[in-house]
Protein backbone atom coordinates (compact mmCIF):
# COMPACT_ATOMS: atom_id res chain seq x y z
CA UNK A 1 0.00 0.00 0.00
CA UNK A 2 1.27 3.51 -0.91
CA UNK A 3 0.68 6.59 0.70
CA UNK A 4 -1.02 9.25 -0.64
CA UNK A 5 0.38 12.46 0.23
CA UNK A 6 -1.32 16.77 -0.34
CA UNK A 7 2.16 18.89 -0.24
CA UNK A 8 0.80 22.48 0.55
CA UNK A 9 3.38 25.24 -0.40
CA UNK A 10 6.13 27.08 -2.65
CA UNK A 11 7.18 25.90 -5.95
CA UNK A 12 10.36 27.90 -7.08
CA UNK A 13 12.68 27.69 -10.04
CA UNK A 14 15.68 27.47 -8.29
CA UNK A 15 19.15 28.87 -10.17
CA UNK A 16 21.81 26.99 -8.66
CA UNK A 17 25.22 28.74 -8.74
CA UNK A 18 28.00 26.69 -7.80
CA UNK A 19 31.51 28.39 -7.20
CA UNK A 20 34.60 27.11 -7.40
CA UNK A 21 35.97 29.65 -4.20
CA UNK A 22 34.76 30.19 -0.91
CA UNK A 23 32.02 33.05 -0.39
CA UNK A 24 34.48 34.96 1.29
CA UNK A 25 36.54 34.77 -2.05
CA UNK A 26 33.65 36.10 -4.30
CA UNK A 27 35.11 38.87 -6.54
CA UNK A 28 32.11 41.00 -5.63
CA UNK A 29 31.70 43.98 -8.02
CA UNK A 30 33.60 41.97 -11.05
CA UNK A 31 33.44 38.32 -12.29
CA UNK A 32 33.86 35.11 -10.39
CA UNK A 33 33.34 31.75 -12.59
CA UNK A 34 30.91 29.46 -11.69
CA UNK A 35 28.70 26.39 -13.02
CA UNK A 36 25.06 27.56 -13.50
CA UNK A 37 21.71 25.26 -13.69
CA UNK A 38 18.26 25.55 -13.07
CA UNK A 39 15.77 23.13 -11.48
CA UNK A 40 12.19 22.80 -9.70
CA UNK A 41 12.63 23.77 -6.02
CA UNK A 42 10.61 25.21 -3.24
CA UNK A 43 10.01 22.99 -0.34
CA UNK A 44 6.72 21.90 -0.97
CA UNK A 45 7.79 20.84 -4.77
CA UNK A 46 10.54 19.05 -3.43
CA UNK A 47 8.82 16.92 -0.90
CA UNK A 48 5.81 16.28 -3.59
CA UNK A 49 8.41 15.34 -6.42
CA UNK A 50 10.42 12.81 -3.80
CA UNK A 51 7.35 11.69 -2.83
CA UNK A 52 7.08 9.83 -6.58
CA UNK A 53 10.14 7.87 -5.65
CA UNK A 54 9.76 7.04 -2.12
CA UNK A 55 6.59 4.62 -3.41
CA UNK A 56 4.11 7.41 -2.40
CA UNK A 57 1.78 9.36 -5.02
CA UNK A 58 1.48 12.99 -4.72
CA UNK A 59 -0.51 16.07 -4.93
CA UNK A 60 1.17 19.39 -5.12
CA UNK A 61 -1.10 22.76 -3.87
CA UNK A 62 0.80 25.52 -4.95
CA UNK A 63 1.08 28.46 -7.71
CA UNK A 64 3.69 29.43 -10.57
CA UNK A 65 3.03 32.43 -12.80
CA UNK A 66 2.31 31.86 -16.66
CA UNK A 67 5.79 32.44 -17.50
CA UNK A 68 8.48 30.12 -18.95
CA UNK A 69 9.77 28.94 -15.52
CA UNK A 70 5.87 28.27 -15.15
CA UNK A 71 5.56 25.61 -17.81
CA UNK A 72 8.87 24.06 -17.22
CA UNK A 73 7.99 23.78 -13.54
CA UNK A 74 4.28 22.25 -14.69
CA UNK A 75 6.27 19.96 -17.24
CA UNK A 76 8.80 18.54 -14.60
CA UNK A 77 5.94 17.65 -12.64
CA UNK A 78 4.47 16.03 -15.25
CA UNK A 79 6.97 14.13 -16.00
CA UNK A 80 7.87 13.21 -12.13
CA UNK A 81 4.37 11.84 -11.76
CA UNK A 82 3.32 14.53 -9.55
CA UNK A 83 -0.47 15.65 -9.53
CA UNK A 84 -1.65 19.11 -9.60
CA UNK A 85 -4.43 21.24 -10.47
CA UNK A 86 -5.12 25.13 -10.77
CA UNK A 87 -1.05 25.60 -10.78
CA UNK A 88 -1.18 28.27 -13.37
CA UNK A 89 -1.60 31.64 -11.93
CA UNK A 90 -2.79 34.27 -15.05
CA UNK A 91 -0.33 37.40 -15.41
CA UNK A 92 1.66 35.54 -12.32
CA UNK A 93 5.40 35.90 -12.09
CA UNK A 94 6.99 32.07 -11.08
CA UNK A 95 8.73 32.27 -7.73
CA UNK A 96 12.76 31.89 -7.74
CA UNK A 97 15.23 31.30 -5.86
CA UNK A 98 19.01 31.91 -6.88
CA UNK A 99 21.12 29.15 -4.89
CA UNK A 100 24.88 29.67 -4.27
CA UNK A 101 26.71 26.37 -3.46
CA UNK A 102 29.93 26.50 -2.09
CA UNK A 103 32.88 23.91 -2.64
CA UNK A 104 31.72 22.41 0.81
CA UNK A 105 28.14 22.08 -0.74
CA UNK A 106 26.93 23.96 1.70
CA UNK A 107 24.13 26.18 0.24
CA UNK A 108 22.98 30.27 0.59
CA UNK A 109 19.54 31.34 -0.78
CA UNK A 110 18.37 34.20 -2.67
CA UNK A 111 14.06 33.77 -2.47
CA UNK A 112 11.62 35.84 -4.61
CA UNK A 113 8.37 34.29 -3.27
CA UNK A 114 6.66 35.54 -6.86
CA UNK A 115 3.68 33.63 -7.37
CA UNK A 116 3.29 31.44 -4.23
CA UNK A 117 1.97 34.64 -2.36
CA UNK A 118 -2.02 34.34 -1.57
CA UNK A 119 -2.79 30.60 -1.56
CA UNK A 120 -6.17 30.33 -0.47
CA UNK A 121 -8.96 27.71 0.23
CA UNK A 122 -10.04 27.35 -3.16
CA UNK A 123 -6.86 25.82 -4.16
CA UNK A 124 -7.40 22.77 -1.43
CA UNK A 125 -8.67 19.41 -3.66
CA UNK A 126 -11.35 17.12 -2.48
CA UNK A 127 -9.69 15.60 0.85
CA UNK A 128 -10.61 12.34 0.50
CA UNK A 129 -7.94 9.72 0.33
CA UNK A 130 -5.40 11.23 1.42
CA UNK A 131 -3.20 9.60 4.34
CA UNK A 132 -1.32 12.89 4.93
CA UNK A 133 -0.94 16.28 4.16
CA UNK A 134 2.95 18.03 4.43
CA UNK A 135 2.50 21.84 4.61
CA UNK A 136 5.53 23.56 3.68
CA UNK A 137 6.39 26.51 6.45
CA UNK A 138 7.00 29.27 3.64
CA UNK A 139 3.28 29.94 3.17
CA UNK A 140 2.14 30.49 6.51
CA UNK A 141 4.95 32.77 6.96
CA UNK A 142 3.88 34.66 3.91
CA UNK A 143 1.14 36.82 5.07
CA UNK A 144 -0.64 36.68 2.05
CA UNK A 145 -1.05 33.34 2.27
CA UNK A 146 -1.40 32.70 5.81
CA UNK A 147 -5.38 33.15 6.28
CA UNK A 148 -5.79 31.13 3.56
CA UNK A 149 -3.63 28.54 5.22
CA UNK A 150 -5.21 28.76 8.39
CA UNK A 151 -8.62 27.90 6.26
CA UNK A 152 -6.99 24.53 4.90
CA UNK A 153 -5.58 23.65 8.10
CA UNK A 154 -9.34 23.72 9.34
CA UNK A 155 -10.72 21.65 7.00
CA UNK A 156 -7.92 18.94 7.11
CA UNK A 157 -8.00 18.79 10.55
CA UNK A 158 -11.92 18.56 10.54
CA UNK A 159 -10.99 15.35 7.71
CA UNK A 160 -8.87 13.59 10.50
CA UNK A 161 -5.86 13.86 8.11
CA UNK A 162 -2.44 13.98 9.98
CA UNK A 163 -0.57 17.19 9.60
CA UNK A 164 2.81 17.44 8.87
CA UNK A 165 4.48 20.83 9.32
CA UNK A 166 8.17 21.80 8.15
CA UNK A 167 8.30 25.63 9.69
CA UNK A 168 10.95 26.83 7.09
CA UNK A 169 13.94 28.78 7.88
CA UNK A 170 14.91 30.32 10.74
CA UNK A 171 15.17 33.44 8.40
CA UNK A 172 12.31 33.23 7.67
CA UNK A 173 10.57 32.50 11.05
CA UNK A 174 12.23 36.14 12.41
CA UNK A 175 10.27 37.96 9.64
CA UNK A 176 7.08 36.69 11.72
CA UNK A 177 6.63 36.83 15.69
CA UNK A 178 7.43 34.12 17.19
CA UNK A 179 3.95 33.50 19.43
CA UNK A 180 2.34 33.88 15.91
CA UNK A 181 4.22 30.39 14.70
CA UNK A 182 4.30 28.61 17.83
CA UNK A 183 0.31 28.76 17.52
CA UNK A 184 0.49 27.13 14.56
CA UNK A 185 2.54 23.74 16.08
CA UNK A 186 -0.38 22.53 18.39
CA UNK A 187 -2.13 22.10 15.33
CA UNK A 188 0.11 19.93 13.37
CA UNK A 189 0.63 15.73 13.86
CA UNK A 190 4.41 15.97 13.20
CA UNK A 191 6.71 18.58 13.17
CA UNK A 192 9.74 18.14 10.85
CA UNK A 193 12.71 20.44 11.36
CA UNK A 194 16.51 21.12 11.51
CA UNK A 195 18.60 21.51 14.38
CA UNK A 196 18.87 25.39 14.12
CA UNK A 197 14.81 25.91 13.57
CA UNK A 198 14.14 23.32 16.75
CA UNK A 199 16.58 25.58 19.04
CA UNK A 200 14.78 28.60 17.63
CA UNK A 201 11.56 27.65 18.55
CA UNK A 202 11.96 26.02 21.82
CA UNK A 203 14.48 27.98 22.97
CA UNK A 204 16.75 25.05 24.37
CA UNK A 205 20.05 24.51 22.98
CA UNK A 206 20.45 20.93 23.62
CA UNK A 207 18.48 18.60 21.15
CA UNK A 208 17.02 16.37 23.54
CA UNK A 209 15.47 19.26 25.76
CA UNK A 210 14.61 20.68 21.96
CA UNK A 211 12.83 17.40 21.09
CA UNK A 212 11.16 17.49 24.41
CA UNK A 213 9.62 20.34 24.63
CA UNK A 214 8.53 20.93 20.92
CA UNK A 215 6.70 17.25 22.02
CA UNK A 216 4.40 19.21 24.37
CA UNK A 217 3.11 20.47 20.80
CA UNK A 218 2.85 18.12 18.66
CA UNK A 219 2.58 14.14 19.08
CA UNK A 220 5.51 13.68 16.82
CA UNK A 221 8.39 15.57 16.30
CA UNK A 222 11.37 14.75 14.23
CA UNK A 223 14.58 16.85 13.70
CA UNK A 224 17.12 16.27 11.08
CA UNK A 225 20.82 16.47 11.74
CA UNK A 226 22.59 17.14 8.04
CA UNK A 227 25.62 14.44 8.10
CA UNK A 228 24.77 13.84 11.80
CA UNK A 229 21.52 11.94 10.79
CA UNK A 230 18.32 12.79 12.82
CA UNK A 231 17.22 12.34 15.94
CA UNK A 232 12.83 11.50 16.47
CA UNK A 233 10.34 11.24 19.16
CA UNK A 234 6.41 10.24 19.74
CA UNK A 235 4.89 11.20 22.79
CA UNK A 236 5.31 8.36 25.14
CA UNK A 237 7.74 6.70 23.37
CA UNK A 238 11.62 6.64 23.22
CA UNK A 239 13.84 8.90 21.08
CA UNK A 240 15.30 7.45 18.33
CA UNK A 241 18.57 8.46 16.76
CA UNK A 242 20.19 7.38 13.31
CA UNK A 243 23.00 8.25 11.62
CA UNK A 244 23.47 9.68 8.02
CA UNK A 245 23.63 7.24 5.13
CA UNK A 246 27.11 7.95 3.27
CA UNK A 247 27.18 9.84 0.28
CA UNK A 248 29.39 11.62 -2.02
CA UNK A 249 28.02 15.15 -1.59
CA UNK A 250 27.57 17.16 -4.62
CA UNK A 251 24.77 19.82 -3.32
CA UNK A 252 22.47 19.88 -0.59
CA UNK A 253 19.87 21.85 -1.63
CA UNK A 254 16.90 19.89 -0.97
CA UNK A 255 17.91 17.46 1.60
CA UNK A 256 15.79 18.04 4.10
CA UNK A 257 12.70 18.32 1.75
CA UNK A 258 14.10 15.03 0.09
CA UNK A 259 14.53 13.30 3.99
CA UNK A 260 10.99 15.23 4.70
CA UNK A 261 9.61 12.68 1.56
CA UNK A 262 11.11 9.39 2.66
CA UNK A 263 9.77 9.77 6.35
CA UNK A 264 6.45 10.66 5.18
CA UNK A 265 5.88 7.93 3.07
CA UNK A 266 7.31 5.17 5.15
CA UNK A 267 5.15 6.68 8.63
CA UNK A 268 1.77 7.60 7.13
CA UNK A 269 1.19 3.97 6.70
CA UNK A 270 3.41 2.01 8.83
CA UNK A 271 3.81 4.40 11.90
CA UNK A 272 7.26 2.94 12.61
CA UNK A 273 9.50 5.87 13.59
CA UNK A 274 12.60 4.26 13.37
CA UNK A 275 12.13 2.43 9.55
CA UNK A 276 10.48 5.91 8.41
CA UNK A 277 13.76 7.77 9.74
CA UNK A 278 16.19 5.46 7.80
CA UNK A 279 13.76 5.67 4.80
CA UNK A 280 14.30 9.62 5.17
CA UNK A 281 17.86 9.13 5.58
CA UNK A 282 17.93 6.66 1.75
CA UNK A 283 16.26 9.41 0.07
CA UNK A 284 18.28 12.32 1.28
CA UNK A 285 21.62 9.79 0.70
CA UNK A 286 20.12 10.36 -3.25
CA UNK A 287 19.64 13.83 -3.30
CA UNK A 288 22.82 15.26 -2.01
CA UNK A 289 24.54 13.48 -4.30
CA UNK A 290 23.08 15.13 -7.34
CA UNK A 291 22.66 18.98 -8.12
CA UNK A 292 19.41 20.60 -7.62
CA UNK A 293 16.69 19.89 -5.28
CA UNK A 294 14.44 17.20 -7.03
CA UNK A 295 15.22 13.31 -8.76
CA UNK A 296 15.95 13.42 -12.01
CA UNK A 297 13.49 12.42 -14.12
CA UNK A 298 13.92 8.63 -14.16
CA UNK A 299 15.81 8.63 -10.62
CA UNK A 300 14.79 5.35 -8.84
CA UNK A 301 15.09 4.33 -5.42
């Protein structure tokens, strides 16, 4: 049985720069070299596009303007397998995101949120049959988009779907009040985060205090640890802590969203924390090793 997953967010062209130097060794104001491609990004995107090759089918909720990154973002999910409907936004400009990677891989974004501002409830499909929903913490934290997302969270909560809530950047996060996002954790099944986000929000700087007390909010909460692996928790249960899978690491942009997939198509149906975080840990393996955010078209698992 496969899960069938609603991702609820951005989709972004993202223009990955990769230099050759160190930021600190940019020639800013002249030229510095660098290997330039584009590819389908935004965090809900990615999670709906790794979603097609963790097993799960998926559903992607999101806008990109009628514009040439438009229809090549429409086409790639075509191609990946990944559902949509009312995508297209008329006289819409496609959101991007220019993506410097550094010779460590380590990544630095650039976001123009473009058309992804003003999601509303009109865009939400017919619920039924879905085993989960992932909602992608970029459009709450847009405040165009945040009644409307408020409106969806209603209804799939009224559904009895499980929730599960990536808050986004810490970046981003400061751009909103804090009380205003920690309201929006109660409602959510599992939270999915990074290190530096579950710090932020709980205000503990030890993980296991972190994991703790974000637990007091949500039933599940899992946070990922880069090349450390991740670390996750169910109320009532024992934390559970794997390592990263090996990999040659070419990029990783996406990871998390990638890691975000496996784990979410493994624990909607099975509910075993520790198989869905080594099935987030196989995926994300596969995407740092390639450039961009998303599979290839053709990438199995």
């Amino acid at each position: 049985m496969s899960a069938k997953v609603l991702c609820i967010g951005d989709v972004m062209l993202d223009v990955v720069t990769k230099i050759g130097v160190l930021p600190s060794q940019i020639n800013y104001g002249s030229d510095t070299p660098a290997t330039i491609s584009t590819h389908g990004g935004g965090a809900a995107g990615n999670v709906a596009s790794w979603l097609t090759r963790a097993g799960a089918q998926s559903t992607i909720v999101g806008h990109v303007g009628d514009d040439a990154a438009g229809s090549a973002l429409v086409s790639e999910f075509d191609a990946l397998g990944v559902q949509h409907h009312n995508l297209v936004v008329d006289h819409g400009h496609s959101g991007v995101v220019v993506v410097l990677v550094d010779p460590t891989g380590e990544r630095t974004m650039f976001p123009d949120n473009g058309a992804n501002s003003g999601l509303h409830i009109g865009d939400l499909p017919e619920l039924k049959g879905y085993d989960a929903v992932y909602i992608s913490g970029y459009s709450p934290l847009d405040p165009l988009s945040l009644p409307g997302i408020k409106e969806m969270i209603a209804k799939i909560r009224e559904a009895n779907i499980p929730i599960y809530f990536d808050p986004a950047s810490v970046g981003g996060m400061k751009e909103v009040a804090i009380d205003e996002v920690k309201s929006w954790l109660p409602l959510m099944n599992v939270l999915l985060l990074n290190e530096e986000e579950a710090i932020y929000l709980s205000g503990a700087s030890d993980i296991e205090v972190a994991l703790n007390n974000l637990l007091e909010q949500c039933q599940t909460v899992v946070i990922k640890r880069g090349s450390h692996g991740a670390i996750g928790k169910s109320r009532g249960g024992q934390s559970i802590s794997i390592p990263a899978i090996p990999a040659i690491v070419a990029d990783t942009t996406g990871a998390g969203d990638s890691f975000a997939a496996g784990f979410i198509s493994h624990f909607a149906i099975h509910k075993d924390l520790n198989r869905a975080l080594m099935a987030g840990a196989e995926i994300a393996a596969q995407c740092v090793a390639i450039i961009g955010a998303r599979p290839r078209v053709g990438t199995k698992i």
